[in-house]
C-alpha atoms as a PDB file:
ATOM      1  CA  UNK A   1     -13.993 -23.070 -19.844  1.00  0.00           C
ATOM      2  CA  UNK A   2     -15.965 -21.837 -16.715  1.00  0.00           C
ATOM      3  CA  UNK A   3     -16.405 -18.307 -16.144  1.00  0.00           C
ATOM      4  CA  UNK A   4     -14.810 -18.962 -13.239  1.00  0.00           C
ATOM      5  CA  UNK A   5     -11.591 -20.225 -14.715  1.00  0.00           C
ATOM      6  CA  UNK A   6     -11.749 -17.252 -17.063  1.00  0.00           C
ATOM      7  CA  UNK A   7     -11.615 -14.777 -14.213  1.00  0.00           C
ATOM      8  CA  UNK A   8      -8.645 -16.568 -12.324  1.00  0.00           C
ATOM      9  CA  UNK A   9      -6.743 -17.174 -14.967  1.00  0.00           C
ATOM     10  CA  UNK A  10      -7.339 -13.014 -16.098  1.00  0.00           C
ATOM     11  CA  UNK A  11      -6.490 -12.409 -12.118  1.00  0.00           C
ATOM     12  CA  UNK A  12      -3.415 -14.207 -12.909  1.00  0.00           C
ATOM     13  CA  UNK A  13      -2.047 -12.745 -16.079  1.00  0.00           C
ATOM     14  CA  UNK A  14      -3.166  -9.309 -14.430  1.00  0.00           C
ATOM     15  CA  UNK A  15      -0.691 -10.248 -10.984  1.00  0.00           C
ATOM     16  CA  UNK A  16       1.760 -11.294 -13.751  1.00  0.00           C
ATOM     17  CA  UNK A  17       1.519  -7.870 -15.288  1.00  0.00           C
ATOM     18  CA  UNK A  18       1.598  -6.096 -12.124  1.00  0.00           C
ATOM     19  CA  UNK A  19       4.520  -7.594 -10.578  1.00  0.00           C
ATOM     20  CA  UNK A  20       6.654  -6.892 -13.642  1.00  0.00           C
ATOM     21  CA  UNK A  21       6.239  -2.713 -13.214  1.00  0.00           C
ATOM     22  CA  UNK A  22       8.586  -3.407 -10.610  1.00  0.00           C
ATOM     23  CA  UNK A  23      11.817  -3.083 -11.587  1.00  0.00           C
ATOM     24  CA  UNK A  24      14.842  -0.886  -9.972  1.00  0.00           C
ATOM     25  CA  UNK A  25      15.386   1.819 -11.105  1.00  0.00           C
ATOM     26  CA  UNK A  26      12.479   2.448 -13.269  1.00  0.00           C
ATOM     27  CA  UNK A  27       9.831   2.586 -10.368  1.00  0.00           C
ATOM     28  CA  UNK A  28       6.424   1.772 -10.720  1.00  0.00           C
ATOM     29  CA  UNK A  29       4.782   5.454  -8.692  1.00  0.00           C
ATOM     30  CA  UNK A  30       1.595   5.173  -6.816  1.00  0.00           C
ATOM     31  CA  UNK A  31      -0.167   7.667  -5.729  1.00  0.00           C
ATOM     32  CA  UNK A  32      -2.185   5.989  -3.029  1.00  0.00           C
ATOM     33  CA  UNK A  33      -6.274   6.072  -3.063  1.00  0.00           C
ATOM     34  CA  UNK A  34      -9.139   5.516  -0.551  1.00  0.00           C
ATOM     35  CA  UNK A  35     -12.092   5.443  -2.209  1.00  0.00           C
ATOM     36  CA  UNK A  36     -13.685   5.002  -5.801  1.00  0.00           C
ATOM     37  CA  UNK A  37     -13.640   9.042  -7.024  1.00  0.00           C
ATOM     38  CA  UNK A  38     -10.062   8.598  -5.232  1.00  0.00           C
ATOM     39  CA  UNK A  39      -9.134   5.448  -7.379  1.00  0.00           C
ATOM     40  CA  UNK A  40     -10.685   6.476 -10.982  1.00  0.00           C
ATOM     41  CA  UNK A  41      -8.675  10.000 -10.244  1.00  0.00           C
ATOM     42  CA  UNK A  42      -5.473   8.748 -10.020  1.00  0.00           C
ATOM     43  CA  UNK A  43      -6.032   5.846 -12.936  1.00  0.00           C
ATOM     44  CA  UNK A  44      -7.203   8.827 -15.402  1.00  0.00           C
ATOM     45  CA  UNK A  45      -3.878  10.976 -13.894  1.00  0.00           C
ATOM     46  CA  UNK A  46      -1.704   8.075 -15.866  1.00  0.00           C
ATOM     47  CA  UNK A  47      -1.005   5.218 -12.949  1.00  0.00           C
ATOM     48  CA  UNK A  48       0.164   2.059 -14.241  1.00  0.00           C
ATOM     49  CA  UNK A  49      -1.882   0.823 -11.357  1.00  0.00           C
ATOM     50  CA  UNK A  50      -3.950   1.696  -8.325  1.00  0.00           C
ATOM     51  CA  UNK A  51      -2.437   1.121  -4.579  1.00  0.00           C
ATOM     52  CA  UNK A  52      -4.813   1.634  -1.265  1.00  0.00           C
ATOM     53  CA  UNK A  53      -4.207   3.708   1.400  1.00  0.00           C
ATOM     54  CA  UNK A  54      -4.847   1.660   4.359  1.00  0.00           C
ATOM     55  CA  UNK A  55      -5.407   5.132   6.891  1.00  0.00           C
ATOM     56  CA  UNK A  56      -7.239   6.844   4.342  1.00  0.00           C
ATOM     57  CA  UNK A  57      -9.577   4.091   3.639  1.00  0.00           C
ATOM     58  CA  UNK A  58     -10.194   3.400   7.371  1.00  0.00           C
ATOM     59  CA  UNK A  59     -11.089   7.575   7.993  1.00  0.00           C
ATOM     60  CA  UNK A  60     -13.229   7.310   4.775  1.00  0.00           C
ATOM     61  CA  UNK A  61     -15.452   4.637   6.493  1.00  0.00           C
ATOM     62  CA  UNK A  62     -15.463   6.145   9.880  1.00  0.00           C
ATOM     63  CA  UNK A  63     -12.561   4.282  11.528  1.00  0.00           C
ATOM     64  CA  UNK A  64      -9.024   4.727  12.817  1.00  0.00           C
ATOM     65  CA  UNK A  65      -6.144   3.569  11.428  1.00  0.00           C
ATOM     66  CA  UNK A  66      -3.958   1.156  12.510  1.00  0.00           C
ATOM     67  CA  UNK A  67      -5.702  -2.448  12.893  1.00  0.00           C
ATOM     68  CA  UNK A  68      -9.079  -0.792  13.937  1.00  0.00           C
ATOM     69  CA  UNK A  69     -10.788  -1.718  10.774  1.00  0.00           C
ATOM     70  CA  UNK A  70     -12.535  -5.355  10.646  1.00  0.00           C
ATOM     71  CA  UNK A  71     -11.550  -7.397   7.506  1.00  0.00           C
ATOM     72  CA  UNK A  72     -15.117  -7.362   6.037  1.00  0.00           C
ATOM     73  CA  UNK A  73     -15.209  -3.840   6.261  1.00  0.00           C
ATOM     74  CA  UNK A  74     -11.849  -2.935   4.607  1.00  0.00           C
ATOM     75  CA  UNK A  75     -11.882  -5.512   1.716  1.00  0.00           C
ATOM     76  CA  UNK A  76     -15.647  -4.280   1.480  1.00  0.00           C
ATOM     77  CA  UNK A  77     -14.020  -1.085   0.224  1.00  0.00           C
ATOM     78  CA  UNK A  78     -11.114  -2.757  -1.691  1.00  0.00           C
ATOM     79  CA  UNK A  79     -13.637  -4.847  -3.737  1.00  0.00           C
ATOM     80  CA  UNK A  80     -15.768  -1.593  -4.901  1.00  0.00           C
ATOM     81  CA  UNK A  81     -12.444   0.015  -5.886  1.00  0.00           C
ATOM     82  CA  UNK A  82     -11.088  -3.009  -7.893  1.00  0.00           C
ATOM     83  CA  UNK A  83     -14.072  -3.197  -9.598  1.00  0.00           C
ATOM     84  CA  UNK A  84     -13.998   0.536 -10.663  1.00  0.00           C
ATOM     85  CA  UNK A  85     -10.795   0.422 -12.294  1.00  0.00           C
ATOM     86  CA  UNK A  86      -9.278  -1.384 -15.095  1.00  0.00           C
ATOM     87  CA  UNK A  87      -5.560  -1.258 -13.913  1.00  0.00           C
ATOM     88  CA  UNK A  88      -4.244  -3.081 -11.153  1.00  0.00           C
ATOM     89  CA  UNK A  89      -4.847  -2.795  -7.778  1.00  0.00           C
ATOM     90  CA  UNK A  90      -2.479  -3.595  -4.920  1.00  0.00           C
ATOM     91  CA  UNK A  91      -4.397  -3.290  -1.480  1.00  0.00           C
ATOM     92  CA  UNK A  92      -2.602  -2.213   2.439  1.00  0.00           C
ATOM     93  CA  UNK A  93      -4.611  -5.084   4.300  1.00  0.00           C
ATOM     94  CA  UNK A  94      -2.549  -3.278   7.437  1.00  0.00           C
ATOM     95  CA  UNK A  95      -0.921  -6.535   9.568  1.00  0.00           C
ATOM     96  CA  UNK A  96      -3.788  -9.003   7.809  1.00  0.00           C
ATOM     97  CA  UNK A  97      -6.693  -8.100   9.785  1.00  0.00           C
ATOM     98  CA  UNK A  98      -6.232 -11.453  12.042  1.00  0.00           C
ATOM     99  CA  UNK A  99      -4.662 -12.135  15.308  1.00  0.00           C
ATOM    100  CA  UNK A 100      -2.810 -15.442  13.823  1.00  0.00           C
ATOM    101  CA  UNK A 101      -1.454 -16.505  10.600  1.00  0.00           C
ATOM    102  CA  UNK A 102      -4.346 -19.224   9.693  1.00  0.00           C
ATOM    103  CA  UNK A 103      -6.394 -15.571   9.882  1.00  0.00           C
ATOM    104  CA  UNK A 104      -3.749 -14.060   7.609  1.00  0.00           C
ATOM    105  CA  UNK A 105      -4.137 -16.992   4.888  1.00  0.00           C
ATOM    106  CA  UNK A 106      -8.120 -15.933   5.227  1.00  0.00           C
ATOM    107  CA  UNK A 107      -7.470 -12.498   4.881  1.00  0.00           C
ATOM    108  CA  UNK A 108      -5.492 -12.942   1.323  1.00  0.00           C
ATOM    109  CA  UNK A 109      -8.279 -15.404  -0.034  1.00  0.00           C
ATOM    110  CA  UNK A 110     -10.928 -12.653   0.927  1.00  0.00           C
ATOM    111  CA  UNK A 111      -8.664  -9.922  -0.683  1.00  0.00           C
ATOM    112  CA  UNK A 112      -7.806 -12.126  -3.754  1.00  0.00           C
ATOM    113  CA  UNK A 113     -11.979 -12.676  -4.522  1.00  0.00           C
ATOM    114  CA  UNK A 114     -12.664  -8.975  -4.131  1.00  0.00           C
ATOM    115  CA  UNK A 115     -10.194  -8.357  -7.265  1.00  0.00           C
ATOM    116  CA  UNK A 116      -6.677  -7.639  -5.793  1.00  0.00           C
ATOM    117  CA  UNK A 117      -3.437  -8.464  -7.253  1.00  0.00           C
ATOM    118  CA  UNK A 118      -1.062  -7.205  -4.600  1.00  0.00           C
ATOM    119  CA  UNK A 119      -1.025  -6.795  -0.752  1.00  0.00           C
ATOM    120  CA  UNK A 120       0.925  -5.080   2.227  1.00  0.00           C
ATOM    121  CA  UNK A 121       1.290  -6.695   5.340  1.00  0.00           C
ATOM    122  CA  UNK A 122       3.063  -4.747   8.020  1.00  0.00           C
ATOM    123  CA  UNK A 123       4.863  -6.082  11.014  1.00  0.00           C
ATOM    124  CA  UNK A 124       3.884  -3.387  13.888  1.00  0.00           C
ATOM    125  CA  UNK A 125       2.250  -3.955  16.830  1.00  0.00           C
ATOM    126  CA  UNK A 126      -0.418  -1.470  18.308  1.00  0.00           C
ATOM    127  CA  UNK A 127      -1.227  -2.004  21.957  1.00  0.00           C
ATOM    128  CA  UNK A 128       1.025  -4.015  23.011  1.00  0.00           C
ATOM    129  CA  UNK A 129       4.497  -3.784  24.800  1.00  0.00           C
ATOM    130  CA  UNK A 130       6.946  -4.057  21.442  1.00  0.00           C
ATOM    131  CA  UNK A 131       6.423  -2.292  18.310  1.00  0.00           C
ATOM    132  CA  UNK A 132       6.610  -4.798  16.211  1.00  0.00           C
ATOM    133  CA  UNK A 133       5.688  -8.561  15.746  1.00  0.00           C
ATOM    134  CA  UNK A 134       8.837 -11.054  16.561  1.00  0.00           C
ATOM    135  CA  UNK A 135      10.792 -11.208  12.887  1.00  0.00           C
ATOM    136  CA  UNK A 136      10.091 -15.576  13.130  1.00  0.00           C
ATOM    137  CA  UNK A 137       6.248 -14.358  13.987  1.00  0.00           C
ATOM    138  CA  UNK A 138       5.862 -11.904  11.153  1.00  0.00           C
ATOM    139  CA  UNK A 139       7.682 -14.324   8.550  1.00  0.00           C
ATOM    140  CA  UNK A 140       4.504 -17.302   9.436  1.00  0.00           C
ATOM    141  CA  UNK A 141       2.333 -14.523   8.543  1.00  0.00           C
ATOM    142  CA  UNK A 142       4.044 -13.738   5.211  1.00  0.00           C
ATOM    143  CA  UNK A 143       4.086 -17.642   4.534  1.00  0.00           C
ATOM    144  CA  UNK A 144       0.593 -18.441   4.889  1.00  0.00           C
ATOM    145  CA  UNK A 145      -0.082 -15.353   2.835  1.00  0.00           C
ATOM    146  CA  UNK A 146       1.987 -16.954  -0.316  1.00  0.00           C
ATOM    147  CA  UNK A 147       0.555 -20.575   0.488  1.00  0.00           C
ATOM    148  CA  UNK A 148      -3.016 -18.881  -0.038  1.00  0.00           C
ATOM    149  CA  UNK A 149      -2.122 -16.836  -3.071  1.00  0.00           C
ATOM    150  CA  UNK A 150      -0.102 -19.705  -4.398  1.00  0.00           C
ATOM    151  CA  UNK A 151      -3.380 -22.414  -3.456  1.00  0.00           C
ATOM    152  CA  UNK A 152      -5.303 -20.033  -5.836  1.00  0.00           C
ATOM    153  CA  UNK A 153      -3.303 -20.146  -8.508  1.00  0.00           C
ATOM    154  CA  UNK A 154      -2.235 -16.109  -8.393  1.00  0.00           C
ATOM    155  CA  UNK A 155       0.852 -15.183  -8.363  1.00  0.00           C
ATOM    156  CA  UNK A 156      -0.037 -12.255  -5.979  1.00  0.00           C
ATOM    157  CA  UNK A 157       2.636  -9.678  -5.289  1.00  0.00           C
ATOM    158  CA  UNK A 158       3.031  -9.636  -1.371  1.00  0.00           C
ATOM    159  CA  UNK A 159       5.036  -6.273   0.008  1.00  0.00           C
ATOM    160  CA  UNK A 160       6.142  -7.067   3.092  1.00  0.00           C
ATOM    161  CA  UNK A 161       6.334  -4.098   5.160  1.00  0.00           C
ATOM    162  CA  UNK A 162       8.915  -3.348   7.758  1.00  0.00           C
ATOM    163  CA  UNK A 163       8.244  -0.398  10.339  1.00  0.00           C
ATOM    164  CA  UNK A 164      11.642  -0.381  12.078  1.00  0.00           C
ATOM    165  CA  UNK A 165      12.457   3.270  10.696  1.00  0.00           C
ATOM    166  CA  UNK A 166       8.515   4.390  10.883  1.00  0.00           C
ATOM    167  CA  UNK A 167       8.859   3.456  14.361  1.00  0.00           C
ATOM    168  CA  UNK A 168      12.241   4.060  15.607  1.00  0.00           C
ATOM    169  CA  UNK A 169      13.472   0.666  16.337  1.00  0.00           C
ATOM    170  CA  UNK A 170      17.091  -0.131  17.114  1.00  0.00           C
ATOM    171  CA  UNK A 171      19.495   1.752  18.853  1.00  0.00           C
ATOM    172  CA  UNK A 172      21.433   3.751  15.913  1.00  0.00           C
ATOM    173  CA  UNK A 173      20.788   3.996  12.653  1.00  0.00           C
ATOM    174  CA  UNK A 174      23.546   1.055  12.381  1.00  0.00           C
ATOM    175  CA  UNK A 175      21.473  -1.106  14.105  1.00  0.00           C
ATOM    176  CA  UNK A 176      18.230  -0.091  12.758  1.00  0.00           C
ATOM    177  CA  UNK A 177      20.088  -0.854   9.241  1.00  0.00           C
ATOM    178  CA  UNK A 178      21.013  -4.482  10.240  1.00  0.00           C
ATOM    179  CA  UNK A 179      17.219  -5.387  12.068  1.00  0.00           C
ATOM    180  CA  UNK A 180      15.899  -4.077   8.695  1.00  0.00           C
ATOM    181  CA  UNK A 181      18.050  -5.991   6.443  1.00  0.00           C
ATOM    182  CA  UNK A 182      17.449  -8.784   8.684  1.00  0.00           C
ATOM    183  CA  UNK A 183      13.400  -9.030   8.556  1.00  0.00           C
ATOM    184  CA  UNK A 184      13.742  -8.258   4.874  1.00  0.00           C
ATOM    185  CA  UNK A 185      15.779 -11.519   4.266  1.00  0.00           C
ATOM    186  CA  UNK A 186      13.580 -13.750   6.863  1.00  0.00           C
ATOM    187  CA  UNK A 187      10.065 -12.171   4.901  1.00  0.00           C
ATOM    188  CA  UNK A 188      11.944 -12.836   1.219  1.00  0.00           C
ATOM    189  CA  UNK A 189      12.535 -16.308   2.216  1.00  0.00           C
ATOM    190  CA  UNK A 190       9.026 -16.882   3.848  1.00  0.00           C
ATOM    191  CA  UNK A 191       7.605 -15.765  -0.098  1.00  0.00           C
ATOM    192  CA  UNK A 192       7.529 -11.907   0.216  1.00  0.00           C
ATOM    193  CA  UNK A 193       7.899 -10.330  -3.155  1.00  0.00           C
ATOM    194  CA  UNK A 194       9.141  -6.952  -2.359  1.00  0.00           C
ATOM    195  CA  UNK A 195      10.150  -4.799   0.970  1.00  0.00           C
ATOM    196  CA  UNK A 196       8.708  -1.519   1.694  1.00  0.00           C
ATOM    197  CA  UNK A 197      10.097   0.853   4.457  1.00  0.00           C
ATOM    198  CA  UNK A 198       8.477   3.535   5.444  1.00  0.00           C
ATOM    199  CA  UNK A 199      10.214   6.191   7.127  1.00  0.00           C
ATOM    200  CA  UNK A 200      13.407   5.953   5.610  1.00  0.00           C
ATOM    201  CA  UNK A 201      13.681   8.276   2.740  1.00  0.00           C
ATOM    202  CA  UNK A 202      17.868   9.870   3.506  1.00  0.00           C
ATOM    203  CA  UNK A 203      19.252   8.653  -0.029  1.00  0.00           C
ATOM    204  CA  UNK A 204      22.252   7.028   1.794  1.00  0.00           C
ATOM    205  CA  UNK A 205      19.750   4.925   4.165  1.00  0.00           C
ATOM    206  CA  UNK A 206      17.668   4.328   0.726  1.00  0.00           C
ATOM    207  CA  UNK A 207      20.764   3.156  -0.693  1.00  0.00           C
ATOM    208  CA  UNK A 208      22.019   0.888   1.575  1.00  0.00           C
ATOM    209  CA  UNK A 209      18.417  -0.715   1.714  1.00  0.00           C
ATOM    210  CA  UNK A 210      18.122  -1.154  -2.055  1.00  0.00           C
ATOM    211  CA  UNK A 211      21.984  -3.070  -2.058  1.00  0.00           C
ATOM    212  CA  UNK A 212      20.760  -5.272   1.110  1.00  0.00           C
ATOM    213  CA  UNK A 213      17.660  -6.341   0.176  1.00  0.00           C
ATOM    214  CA  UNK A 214      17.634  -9.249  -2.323  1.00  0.00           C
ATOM    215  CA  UNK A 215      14.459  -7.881  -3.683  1.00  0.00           C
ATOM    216  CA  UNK A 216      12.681  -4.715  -5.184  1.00  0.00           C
ATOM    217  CA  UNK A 217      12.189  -1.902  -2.874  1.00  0.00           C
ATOM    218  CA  UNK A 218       9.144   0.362  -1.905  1.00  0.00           C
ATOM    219  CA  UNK A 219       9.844   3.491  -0.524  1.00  0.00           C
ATOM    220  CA  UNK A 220       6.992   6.202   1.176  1.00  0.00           C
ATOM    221  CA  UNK A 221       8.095   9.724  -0.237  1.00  0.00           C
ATOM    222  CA  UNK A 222       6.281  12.722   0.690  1.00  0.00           C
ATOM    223  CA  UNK A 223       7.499  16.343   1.475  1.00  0.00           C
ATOM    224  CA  UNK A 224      11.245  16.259   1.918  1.00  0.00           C
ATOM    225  CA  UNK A 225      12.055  13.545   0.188  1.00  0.00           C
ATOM    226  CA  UNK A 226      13.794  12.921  -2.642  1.00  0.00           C
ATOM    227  CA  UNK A 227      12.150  12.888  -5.446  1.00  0.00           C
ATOM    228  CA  UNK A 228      10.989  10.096  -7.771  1.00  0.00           C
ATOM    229  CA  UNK A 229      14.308  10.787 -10.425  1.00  0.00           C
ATOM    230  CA  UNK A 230      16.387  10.509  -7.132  1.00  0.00           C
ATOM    231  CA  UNK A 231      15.014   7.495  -5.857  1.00  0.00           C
ATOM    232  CA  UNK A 232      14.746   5.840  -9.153  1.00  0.00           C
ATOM    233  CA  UNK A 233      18.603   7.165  -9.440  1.00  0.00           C
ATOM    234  CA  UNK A 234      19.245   5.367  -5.847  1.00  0.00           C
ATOM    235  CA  UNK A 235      17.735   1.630  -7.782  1.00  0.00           C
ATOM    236  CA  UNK A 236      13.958   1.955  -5.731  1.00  0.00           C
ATOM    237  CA  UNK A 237      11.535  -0.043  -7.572  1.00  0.00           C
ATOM    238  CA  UNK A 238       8.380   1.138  -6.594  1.00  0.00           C
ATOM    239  CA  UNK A 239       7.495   5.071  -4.707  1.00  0.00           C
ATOM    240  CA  UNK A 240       4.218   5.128  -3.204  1.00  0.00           C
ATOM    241  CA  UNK A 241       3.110   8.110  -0.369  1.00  0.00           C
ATOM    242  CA  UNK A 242       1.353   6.616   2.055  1.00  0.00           C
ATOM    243  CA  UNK A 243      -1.962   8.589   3.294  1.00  0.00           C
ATOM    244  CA  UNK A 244      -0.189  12.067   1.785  1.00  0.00           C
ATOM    245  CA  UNK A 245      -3.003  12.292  -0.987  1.00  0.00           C
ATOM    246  CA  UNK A 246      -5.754  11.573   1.462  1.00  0.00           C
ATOM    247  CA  UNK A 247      -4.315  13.900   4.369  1.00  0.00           C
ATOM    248  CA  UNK A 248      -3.581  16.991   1.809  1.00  0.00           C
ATOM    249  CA  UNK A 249      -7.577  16.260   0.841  1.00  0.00           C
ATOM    250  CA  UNK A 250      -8.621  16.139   4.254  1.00  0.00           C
ATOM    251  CA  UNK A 251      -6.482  19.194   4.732  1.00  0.00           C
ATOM    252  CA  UNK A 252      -8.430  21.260   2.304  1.00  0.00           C
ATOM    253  CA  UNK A 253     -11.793  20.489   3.327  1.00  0.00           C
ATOM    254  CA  UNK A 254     -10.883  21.901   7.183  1.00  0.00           C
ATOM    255  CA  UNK A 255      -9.457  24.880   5.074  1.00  0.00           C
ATOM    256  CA  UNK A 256     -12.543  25.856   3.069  1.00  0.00           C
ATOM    257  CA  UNK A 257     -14.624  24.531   6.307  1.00  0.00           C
ATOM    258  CA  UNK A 258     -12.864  27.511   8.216  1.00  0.00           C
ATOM    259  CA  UNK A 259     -12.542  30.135   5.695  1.00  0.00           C
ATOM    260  CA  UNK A 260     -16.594  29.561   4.693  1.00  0.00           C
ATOM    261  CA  UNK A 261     -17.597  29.849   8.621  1.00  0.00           C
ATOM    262  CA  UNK A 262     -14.844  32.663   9.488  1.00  0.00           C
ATOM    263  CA  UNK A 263     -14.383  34.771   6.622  1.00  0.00           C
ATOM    264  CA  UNK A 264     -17.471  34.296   4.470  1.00  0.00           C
ATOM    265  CA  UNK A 265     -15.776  34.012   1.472  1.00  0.00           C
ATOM    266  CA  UNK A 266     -14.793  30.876  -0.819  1.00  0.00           C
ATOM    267  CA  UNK A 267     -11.188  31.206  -2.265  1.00  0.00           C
ATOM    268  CA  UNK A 268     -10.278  27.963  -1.043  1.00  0.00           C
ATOM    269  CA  UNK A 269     -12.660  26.212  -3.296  1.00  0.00           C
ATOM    270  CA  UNK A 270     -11.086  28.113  -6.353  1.00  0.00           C
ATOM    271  CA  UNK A 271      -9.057  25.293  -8.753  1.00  0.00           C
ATOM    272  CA  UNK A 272     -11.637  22.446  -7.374  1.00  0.00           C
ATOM    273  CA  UNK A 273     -11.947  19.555  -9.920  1.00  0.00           C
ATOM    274  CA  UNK A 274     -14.471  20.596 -12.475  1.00  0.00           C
ATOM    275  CA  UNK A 275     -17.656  18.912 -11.985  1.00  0.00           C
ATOM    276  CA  UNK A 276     -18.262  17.534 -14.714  1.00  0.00           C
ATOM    277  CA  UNK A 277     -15.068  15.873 -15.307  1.00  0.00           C
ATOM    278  CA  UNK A 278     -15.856  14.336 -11.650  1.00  0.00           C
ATOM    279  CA  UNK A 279     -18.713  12.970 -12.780  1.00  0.00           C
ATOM    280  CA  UNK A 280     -17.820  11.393 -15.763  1.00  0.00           C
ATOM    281  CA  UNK A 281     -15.130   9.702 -14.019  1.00  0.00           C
ATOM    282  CA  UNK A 282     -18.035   8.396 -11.804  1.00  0.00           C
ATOM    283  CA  UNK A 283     -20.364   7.877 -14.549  1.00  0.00           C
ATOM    284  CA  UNK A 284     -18.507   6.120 -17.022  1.00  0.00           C
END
């Protein structure tokens, strides 16, 4: 057996492993990472497994979110995280990083070599007239994302991402319930695994959501939202939050920035990770 073979065919029983933490319910939780000290963080905290950011990773390398990162770039970053850890790790490769869905396919064979087992692909639009991509549009994309897991023999677990709540679209929340439930169904047919929607956290929306959709589903929480007991009470198979973790970091570095240049003092820095334990995570 090639070493080659070996590392599929452990790519493939880790996808397999992966895929079954999600189960409604009893939610696989991810708190999301950016970079490698991010990543080893959160596997030492406990997580089953290890879930990008796709806006914190872009503002760690300089970059905007929101399909201003190049694929080489991005998966660049996903690579040296996957091969930090020793859990699984699910990357946000934003819409695919590629204007078409032959791009998309690309995208998941690049993502799949630098060590992932799971992917988001969103449908919005930025720049153009409509929010998001046309729901026959976005469903191509999600198929030529399972024909290139499924030509490499992983059974990759592909979130399909819907950003009708994120981005207020549909007149009502009726409405904005059926264009959901509709894209979920046309991106579980194309060979989506699961359906995250962000921006809808109310446990009644959450609830209707997880009874539509004929599929696990991932919801953002943050501040305000229920919490993971609640959704996992509601049937949500998987909580992630998003750039939370990275925007709270981010937060506290303009904090002690201030108070260090204003004040002269340093109680923001007080309850910092301990050094040392830092570096062992990064030394190991």
């Amino acid at each position: 057996m090639t070493n080659q073979h070996q590392s599929q065919q452990h790519q493939s029983a880790t996808a397999t492993a992966f895929r079954a933490l999600h189960t409604p319910g009893t939610p696989l939780v991810l708190p999301n990472a950016w970079d490698i000290a991010s990543a080893r963080i959160v596997e030492a905290a406990g997580s089953a497994a290890v879930a990008t950011t796709s806006a914190g990773l872009a503002w760690a390398l300089g970059a905007a979110d929101g399909d201003r990162l190049t694929r080489d770039r991005a998966l660049a970053a996903v690579s040296g995280i996957a091969a930090a850890v020793d859990v699984p790790v699910t990357a946000d490769i934003e819409s695919g990083y590629a204007a078409d869905a032959a791009g998309v396919a690309d995208t998941v064979r690049a993502a799949l070599a630098a060590g992932v087992v799971g992917v988001n692909i969103e449908d919005a639009l930025y720049g153009a007239d409509q929010p998001l991509r046309a729901t026959a549009e976005q469903a191509e994309r999600i198929a030529a994302a399972r024909g290139a897991a499924d030509a490499a023999g992983v059974p990759l677990f592909l979130n399909a991402r819907i950003d009708t709540y994120l981005r207020g679209v549909g007149e009502g929340p009726d409405a904005r319930l059926a264009q959901t439930l509709e894209r979920a169904a046309a991106f579980l047919a194309a060979g989506a695994d699961g359906v995250f929607v962000p921006g809808a956290v109310d446990p009644a929306t959450v609830k209707a959501l997880v009874e539509g959709v004929d599929g696990p589903v991932n919801v953002m929480a943050g501040p305000g939202a229920p919490s993971v007991a609640e959704l996992a009470g509601l049937g949500v198979a998987r909580v992630s939050v998003g750039s939370g973790i990275a925007q709270a970091a981010h937060a506290l570095v303009r904090e002690a920035a201030r108070e260090l240049l204003t004040e002269g003092t340093y109680g923001t820095l007080a309850g910092g990770l301990d050094y040392g334990e830092l570096n062992g995570l990064l030394g190991r």
